[in-house]
Protein backbone atom coordinates (compact mmCIF):
# COMPACT_ATOMS: atom_id res chain seq x y z
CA UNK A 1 -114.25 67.06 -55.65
CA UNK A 2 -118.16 67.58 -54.44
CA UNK A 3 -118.53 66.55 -50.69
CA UNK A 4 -118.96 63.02 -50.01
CA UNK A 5 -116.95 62.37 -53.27
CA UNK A 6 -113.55 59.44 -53.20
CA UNK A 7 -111.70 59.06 -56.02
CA UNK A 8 -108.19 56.86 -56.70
CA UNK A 9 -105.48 58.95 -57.96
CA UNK A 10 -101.70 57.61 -59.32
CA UNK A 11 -98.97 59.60 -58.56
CA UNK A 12 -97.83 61.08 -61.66
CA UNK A 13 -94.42 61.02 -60.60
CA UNK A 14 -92.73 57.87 -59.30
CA UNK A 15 -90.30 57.08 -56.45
CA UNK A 16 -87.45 53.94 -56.66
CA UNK A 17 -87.46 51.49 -53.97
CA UNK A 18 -84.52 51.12 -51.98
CA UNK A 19 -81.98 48.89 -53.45
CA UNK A 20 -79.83 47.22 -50.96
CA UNK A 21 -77.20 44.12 -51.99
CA UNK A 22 -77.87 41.81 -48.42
CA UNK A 23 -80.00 38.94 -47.56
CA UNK A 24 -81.69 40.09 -45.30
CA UNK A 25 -85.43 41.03 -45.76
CA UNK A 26 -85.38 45.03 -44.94
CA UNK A 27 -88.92 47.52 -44.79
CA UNK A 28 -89.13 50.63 -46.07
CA UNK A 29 -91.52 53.79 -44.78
CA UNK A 30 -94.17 55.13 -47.44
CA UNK A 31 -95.46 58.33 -46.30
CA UNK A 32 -98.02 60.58 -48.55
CA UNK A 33 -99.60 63.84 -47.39
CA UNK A 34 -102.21 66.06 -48.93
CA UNK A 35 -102.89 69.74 -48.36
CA UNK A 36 -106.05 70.81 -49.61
CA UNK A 37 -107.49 74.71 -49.10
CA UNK A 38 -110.00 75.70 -46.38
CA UNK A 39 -109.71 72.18 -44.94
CA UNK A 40 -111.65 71.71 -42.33
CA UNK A 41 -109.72 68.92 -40.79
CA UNK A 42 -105.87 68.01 -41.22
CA UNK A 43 -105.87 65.11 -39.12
CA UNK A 44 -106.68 62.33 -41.52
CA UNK A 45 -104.23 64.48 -44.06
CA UNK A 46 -100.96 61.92 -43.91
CA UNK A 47 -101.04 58.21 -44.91
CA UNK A 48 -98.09 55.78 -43.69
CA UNK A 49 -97.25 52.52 -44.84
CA UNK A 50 -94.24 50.32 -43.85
CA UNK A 51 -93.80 47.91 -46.85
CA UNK A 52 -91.42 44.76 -47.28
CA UNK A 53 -88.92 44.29 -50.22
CA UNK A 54 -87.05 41.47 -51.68
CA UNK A 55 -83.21 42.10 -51.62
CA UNK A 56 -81.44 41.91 -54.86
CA UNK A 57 -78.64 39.77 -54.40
CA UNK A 58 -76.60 36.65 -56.54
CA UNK A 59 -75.24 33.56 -54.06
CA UNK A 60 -74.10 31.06 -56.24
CA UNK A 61 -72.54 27.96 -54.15
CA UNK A 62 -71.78 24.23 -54.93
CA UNK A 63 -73.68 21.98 -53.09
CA UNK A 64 -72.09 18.34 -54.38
CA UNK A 65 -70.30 16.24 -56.61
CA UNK A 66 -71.94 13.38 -58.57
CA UNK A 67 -69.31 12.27 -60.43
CA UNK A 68 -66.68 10.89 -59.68
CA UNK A 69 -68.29 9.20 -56.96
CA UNK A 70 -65.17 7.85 -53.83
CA UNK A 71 -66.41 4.45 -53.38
CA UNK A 72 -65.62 3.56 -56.74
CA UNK A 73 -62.36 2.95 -58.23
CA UNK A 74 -61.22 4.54 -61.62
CA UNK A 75 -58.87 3.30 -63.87
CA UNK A 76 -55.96 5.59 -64.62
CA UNK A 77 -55.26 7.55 -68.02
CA UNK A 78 -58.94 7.48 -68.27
CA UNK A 79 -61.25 10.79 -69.44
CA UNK A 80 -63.73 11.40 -66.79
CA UNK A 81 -66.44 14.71 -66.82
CA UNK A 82 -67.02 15.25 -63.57
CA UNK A 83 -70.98 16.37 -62.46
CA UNK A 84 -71.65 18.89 -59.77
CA UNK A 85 -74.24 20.23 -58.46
CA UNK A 86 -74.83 24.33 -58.54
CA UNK A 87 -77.50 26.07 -56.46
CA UNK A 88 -77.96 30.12 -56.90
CA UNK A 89 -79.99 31.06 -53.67
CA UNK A 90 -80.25 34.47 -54.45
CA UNK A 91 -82.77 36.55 -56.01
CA UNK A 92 -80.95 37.83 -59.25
CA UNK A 93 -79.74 35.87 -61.68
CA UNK A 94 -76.16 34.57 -61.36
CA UNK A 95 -74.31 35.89 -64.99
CA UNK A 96 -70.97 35.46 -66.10
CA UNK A 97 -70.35 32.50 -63.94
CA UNK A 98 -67.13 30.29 -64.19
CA UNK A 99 -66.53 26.95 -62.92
CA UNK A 100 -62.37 25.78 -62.14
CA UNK A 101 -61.62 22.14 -62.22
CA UNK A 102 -58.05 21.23 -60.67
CA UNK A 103 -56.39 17.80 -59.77
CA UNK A 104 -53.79 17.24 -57.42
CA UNK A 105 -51.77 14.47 -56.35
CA UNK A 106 -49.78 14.58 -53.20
CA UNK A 107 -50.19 17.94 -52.84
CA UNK A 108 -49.17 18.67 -56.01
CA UNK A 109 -51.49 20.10 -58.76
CA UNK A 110 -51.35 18.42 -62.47
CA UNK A 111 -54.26 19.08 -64.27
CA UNK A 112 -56.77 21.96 -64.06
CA UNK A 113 -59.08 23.97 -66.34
CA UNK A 114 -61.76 27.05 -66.25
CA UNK A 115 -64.62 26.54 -68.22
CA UNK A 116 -67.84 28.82 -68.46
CA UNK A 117 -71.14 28.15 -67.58
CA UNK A 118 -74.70 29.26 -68.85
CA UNK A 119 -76.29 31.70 -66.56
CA UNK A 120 -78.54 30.32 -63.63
CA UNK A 121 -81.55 31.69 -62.74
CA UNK A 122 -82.70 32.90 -59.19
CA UNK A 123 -83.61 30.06 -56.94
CA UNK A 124 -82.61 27.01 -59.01
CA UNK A 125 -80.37 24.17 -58.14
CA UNK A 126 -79.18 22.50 -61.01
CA UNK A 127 -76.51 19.26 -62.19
CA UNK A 128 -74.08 20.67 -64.02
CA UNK A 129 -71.81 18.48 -66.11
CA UNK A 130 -68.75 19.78 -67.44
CA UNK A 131 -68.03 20.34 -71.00
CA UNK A 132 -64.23 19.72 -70.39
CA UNK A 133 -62.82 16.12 -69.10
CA UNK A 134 -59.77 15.47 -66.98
CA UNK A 135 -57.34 12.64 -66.75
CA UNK A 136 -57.73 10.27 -63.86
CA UNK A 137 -53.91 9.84 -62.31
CA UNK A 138 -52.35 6.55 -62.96
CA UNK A 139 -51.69 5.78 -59.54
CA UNK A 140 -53.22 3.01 -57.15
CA UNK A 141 -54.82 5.11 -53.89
CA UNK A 142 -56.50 8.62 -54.15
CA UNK A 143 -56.17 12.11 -55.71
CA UNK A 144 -57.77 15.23 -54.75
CA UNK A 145 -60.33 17.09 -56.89
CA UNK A 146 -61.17 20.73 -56.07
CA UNK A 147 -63.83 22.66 -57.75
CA UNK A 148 -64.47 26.26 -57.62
CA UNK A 149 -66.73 28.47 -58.98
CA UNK A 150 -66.69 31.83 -59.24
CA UNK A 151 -69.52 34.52 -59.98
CA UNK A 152 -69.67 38.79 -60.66
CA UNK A 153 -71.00 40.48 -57.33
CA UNK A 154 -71.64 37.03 -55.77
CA UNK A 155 -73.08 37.67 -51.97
CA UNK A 156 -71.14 34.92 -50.27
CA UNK A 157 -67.65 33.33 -51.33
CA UNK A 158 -67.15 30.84 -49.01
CA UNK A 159 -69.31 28.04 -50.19
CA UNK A 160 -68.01 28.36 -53.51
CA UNK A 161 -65.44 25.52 -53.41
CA UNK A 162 -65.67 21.48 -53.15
CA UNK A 163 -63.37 18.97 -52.91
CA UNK A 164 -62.90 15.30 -52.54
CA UNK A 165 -60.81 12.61 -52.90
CA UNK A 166 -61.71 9.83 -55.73
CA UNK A 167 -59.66 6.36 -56.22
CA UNK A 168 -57.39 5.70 -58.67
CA UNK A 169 -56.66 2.51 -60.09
CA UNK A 170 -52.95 1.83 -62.24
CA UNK A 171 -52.96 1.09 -65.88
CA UNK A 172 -50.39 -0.94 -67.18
CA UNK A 173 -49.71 -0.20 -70.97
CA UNK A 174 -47.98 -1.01 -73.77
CA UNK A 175 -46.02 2.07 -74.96
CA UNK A 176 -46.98 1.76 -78.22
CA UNK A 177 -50.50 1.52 -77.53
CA UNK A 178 -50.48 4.78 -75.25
CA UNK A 179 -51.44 7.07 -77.50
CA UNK A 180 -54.26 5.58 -78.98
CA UNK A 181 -55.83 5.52 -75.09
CA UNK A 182 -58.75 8.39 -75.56
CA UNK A 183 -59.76 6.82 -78.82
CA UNK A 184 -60.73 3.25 -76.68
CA UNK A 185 -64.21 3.86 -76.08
CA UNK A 186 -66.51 6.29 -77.27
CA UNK A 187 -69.65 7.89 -77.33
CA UNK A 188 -71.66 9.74 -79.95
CA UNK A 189 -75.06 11.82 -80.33
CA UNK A 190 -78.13 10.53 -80.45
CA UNK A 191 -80.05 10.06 -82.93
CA UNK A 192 -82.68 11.57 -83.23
CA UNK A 193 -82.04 14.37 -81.02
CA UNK A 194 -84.90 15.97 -80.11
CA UNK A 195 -85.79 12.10 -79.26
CA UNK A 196 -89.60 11.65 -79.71
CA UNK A 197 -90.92 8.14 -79.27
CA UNK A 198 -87.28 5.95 -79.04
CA UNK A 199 -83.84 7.37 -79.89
CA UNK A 200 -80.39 5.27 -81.01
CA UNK A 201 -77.28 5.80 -78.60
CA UNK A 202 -74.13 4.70 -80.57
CA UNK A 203 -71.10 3.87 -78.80
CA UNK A 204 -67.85 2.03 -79.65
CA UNK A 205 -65.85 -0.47 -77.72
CA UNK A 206 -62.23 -1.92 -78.56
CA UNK A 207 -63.23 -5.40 -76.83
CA UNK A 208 -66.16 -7.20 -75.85
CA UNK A 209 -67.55 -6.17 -72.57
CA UNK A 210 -70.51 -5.19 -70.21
CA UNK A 211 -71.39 -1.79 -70.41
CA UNK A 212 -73.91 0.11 -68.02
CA UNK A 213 -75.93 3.02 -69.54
CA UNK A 214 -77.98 5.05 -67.44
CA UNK A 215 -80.61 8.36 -68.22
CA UNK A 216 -80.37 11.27 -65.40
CA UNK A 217 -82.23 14.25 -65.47
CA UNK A 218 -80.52 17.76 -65.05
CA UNK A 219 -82.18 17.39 -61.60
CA UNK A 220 -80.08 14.79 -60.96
CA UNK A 221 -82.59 11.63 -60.66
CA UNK A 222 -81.54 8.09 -62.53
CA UNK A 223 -84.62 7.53 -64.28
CA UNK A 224 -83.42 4.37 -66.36
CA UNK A 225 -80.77 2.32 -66.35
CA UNK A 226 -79.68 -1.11 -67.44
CA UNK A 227 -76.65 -3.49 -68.17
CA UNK A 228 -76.25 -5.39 -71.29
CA UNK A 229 -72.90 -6.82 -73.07
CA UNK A 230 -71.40 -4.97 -75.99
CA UNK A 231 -69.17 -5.98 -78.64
CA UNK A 232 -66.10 -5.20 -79.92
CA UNK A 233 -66.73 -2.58 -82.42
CA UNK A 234 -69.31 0.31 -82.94
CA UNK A 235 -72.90 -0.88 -81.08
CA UNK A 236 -76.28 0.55 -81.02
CA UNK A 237 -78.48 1.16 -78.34
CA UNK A 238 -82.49 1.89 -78.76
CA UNK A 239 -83.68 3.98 -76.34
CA UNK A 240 -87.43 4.17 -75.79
CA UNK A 241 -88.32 7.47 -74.60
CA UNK A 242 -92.60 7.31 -75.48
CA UNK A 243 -93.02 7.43 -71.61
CA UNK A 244 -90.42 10.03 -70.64
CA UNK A 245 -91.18 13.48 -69.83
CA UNK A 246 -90.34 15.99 -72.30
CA UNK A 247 -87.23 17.87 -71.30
CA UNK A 248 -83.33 17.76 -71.20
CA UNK A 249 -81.55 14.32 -70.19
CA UNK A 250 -77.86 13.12 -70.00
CA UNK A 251 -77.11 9.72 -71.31
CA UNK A 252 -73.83 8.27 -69.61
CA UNK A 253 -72.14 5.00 -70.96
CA UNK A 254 -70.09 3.13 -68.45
CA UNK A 255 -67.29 0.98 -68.74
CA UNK A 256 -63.80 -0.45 -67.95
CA UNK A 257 -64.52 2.13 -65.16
CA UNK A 258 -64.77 4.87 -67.37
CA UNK A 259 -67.79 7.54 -67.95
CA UNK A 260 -68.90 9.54 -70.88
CA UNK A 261 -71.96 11.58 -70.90
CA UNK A 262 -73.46 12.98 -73.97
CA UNK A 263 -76.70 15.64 -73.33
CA UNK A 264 -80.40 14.62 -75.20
CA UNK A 265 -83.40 15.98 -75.80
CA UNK A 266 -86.65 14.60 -75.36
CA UNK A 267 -90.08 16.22 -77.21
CA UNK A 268 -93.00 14.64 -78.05
């Protein structure tokens, strides 16, 4: 270098910044010194910087349950998928997550499954509705649903469980008739799916009877939803969808105080 003369010079070798699993926003030092023959002055020789990092941590928690809802009563032996929502707060994202579903009545557990869900990203919340439905209890008064979800190297445990405690309302049925009970209702795919200016939601119904069908987004937010009166046998729905947002929707059919929930797609 001539006097008077600045250049910027890279490193060639690097250095890894501290990698701590916590919360907490931490600093680290940065100090870089030059020695440089027949200097005339080593005072301006050393450089320090204190520079912030992000901590790399997962913190997966549940944050509510959408479905069922406790002001509403279900009727027993019916198939409900229960919606929850899932926030990861942390700043990796959450992999290998798992999400237990388990009923109890009295105390007593009776149903309960483990199901696997997609990885979430850093910082998202997100409604989650499960791919597996339970059995309401058919009982008059309330049951307990507990969820729990469980994530590798999660930060903090203990917001990872949710419970409440839905109603239950008794079905009286005809023996014969019992096991035909899943097979009362139903609802299919859409068609088409990706959905572009109106889609068809089929359904079936083993009476006449007022259904309600509403359109959430995986935010969470109703953004339709109507009433109408189906009839006894397979029905169609039209859907238009020309002024909805492309993205991913659930469509959920209720009736007799059941819910099914089927997942769209919307592209224009």
């Amino acid at each position: 270098m001539l006097p008077g003369d600045s250049i910027r010079y890279t490193l060639n070798q690097a250095f890894m910044v501290p990698h701590i699993h916590q919360k907490q926003e931490f600093n680290f030092l940065i100090e870089i010194s030059t020695e440089v023959v027949c200097d005339g002055q080593t005072i301006n020789n050393t450089i320090k910087r204190i520079c912030p990092f992000i901590p790399l941590y997962v913190d997966v928690s549940l944050t509510g349950i959408i479905c069922p809802q406790t002001d509403t009563a279900y009727a027993g032996l019916c198939r409900l998928h229960s919606i929850v929502n899932i926030e990861n707060t942390g700043t990796l994202p959450a992999e290998e997550v798992k999400l237990c579903l388990i009923i109890d009545s009295a105390g007593i557990p009776i149903q309960s499954f483990t199901e696997q869900v997609d990885e979430i990203t850093e910082k998202t919340k997100l409604v989650y509705p499960c791919k597996n439905a339970y059995t309401v209890p058919n009982l008059d008064g309330v049951y307990s649903l507990h969820l729990y979800i469980h994530c590798t190297d999660d930060y903090d445990t203990s917001n990872n469980g949710i419970s409440i405690h839905p109603q239950a309302e008794k079905t009286i049925i005809d023996p014969i008739q019992e096991p035909q009970l899943d097979k009362m209702i139903s609802l299919k795919q859409n068609i088409p799916n990706p959905a572009h200016t109106q889609t068809l939601i089929p359904f079936h119904l083993p009476h006449d009877a007022q259904v309600k069908i509403s359109i959430m987004s995986i935010s969470g937010q109703t953004i339709y939803q109507t009433t109408l009166w189906g009839k006894k046998g397979d029905n169609d729905f039209i859907l238009q969808t020309k002024h909805i947002p492309n993205g991913i929707y659930f469509y959920i059919l209720e009736c007799d105080h059941q819910q099914y929930i089927f997942k769209m797609n919307i592209a224009h």
